[in-house]
C-alpha atoms as a PDB file:
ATOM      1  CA  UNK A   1     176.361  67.259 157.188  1.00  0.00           C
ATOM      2  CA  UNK A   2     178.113  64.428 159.283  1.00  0.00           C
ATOM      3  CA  UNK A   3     181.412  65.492 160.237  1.00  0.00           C
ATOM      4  CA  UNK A   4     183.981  63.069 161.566  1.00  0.00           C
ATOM      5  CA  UNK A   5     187.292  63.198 163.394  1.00  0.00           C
ATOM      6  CA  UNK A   6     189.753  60.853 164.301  1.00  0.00           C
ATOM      7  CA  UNK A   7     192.765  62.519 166.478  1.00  0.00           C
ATOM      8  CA  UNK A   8     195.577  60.278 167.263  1.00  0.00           C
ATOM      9  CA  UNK A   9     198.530  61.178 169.021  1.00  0.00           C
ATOM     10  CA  UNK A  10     200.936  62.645 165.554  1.00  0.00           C
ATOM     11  CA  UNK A  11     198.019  63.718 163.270  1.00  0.00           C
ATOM     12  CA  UNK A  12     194.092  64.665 163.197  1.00  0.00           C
ATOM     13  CA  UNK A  13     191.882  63.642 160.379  1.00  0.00           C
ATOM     14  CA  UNK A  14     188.775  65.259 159.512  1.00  0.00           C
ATOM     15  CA  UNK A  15     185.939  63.217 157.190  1.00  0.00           C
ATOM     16  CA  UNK A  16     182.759  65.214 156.112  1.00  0.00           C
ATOM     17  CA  UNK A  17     179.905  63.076 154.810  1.00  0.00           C
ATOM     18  CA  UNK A  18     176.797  64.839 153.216  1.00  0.00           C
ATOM     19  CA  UNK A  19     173.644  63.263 153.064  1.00  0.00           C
ATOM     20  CA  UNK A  20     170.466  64.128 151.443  1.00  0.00           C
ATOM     21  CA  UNK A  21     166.761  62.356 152.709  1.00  0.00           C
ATOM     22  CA  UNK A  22     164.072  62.840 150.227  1.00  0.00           C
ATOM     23  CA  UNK A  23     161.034  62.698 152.426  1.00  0.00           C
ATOM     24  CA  UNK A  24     158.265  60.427 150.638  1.00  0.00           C
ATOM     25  CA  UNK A  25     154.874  60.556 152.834  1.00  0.00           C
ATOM     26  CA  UNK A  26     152.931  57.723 152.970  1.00  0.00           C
ATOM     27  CA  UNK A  27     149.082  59.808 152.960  1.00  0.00           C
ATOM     28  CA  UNK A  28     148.635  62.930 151.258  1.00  0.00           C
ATOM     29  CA  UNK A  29     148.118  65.947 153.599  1.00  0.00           C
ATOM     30  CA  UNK A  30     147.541  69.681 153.136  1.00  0.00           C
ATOM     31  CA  UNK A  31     150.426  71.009 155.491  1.00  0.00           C
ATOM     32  CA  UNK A  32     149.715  74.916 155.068  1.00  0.00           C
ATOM     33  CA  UNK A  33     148.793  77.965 153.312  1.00  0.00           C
ATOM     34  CA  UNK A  34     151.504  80.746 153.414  1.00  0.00           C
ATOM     35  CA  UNK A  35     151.279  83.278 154.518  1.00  0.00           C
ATOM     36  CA  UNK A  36     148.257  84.041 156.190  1.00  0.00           C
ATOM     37  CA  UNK A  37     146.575  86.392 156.107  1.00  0.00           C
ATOM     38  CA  UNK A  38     147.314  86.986 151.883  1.00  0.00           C
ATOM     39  CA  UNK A  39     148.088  90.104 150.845  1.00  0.00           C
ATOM     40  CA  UNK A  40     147.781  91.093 146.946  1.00  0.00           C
ATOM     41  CA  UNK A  41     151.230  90.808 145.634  1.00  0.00           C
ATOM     42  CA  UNK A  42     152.455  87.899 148.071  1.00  0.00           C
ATOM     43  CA  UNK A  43     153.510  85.119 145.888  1.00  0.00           C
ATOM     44  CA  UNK A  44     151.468  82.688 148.800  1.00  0.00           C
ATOM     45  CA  UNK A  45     151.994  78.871 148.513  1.00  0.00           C
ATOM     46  CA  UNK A  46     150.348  75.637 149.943  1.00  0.00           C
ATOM     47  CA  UNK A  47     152.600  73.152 151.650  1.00  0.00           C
ATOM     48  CA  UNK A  48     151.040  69.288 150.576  1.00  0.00           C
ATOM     49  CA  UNK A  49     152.129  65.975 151.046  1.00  0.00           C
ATOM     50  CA  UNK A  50     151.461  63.455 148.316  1.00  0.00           C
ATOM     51  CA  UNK A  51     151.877  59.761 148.970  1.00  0.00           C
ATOM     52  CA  UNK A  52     150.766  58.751 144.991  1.00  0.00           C
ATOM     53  CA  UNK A  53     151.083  60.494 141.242  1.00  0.00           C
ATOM     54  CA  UNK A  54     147.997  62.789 141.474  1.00  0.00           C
ATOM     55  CA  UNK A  55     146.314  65.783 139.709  1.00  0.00           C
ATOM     56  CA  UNK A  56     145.571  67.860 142.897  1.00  0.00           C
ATOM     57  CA  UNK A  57     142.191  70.317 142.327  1.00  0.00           C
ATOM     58  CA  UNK A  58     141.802  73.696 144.120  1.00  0.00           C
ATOM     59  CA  UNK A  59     138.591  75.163 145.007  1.00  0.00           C
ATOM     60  CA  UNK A  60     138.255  77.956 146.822  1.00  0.00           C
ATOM     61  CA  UNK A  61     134.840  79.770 148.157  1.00  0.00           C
ATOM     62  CA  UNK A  62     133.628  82.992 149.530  1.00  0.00           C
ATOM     63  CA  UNK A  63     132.150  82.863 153.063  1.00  0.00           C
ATOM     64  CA  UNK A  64     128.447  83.343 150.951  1.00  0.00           C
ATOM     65  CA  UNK A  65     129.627  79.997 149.646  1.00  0.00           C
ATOM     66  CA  UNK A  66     130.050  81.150 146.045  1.00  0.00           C
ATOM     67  CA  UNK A  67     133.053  79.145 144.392  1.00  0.00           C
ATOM     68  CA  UNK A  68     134.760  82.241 143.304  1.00  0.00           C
ATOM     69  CA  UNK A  69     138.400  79.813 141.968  1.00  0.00           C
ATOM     70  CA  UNK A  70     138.585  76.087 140.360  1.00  0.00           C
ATOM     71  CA  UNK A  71     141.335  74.927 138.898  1.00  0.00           C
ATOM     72  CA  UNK A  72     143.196  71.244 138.402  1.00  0.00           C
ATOM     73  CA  UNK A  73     146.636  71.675 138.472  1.00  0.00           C
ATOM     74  CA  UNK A  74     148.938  69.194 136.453  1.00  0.00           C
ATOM     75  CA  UNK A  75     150.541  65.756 137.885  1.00  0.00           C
ATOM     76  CA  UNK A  76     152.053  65.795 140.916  1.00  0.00           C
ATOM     77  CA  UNK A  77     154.684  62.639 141.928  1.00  0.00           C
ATOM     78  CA  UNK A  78     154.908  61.752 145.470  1.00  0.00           C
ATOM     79  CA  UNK A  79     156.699  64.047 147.847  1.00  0.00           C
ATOM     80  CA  UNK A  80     156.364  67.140 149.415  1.00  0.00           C
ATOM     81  CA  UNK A  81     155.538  70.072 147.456  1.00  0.00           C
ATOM     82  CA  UNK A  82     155.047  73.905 147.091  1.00  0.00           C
ATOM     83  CA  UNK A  83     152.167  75.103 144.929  1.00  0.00           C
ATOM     84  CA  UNK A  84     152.012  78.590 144.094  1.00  0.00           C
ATOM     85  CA  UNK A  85     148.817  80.127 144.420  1.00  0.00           C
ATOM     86  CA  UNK A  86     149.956  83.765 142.818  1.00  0.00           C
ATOM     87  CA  UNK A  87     148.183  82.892 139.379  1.00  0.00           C
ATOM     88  CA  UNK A  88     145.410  80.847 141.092  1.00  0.00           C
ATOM     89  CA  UNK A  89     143.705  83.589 143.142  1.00  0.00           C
ATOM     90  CA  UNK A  90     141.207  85.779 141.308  1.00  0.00           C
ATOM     91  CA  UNK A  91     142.016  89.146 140.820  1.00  0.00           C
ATOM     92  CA  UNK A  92     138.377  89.624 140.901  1.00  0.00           C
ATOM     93  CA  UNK A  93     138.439  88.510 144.606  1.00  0.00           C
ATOM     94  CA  UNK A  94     137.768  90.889 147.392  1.00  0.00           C
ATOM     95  CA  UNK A  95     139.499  91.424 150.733  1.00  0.00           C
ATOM     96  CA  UNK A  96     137.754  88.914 153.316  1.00  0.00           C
ATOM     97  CA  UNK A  97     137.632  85.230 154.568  1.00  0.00           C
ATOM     98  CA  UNK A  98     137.694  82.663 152.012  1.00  0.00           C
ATOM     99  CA  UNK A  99     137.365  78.853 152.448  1.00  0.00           C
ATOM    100  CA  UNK A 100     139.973  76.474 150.097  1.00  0.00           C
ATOM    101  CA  UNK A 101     139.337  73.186 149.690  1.00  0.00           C
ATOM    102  CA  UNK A 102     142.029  71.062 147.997  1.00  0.00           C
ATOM    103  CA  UNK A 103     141.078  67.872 146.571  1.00  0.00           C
ATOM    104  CA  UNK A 104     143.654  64.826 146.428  1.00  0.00           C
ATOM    105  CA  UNK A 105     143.456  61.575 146.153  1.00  0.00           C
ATOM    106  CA  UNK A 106     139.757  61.768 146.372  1.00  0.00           C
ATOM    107  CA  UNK A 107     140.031  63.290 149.525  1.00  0.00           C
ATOM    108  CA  UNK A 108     138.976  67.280 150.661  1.00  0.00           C
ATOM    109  CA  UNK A 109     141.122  69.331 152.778  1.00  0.00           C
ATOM    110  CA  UNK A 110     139.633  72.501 153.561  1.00  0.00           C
ATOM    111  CA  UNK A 111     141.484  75.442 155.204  1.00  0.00           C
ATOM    112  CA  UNK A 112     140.308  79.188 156.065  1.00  0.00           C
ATOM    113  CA  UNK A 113     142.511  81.716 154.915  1.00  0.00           C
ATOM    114  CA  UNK A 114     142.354  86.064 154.921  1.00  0.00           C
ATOM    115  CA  UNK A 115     142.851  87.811 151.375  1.00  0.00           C
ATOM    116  CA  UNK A 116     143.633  91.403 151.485  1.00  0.00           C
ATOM    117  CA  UNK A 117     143.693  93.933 148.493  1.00  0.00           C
END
């Protein structure tokens, strides 16, 4: 919000001016996973930026290396966006360290994260 005001010497005017910036990135980038640590229950997201249409892909692996979660999650547009993870993460997982790997634009980002039960 842009506020303006013009005072003169009889009478004061006040203009407000609202302006909205839609942020379009120009290379994708995994931002975050949060919170972290997870706690069963949280409703945890991942912060990405897109830069084209994509179908992003979520792995995620024990610290054995055992893919314990993949799933392709439908079309994204370019932009910034929140992905839920709540009906992503196993049930089946365990409390511990985990390693994600999200795949866009044929490109891995990996990130650590702690999942407690």
């Amino acid at each position: 919000m842009i506020q303006f005001i013009y005072i003169a010497s009889e009478s004061t005017t006040s203009i407000g001016l609202n302006i909205d910036v839609d942020i379009l990135p120009d290379k994708s980038q995994f931002l975050a996973i949060y919170p972290n640590p997870i706690y069963f229950g949280d409703a945890p997201i991942l912060k990405v930026d897109i830069s084209t249409t994509v179908m992003p892909q979520i792995k995620i692996y024990n610290m054995l290396g055992a893919e314990v979660v993949n799933v392709t999650i439908s079309s994204l547009n370019q932009g910034r966006h929140d992905i839920s993870l709540k009906y992503i993460l196993s049930p089946k997982m365990a409390s511990g360290m985990y390693v994600m790997d999200l795949i866009l634009d044929n490109k891995i980002f990996s990130r650590k994260f702690t999942f407690i039960k």
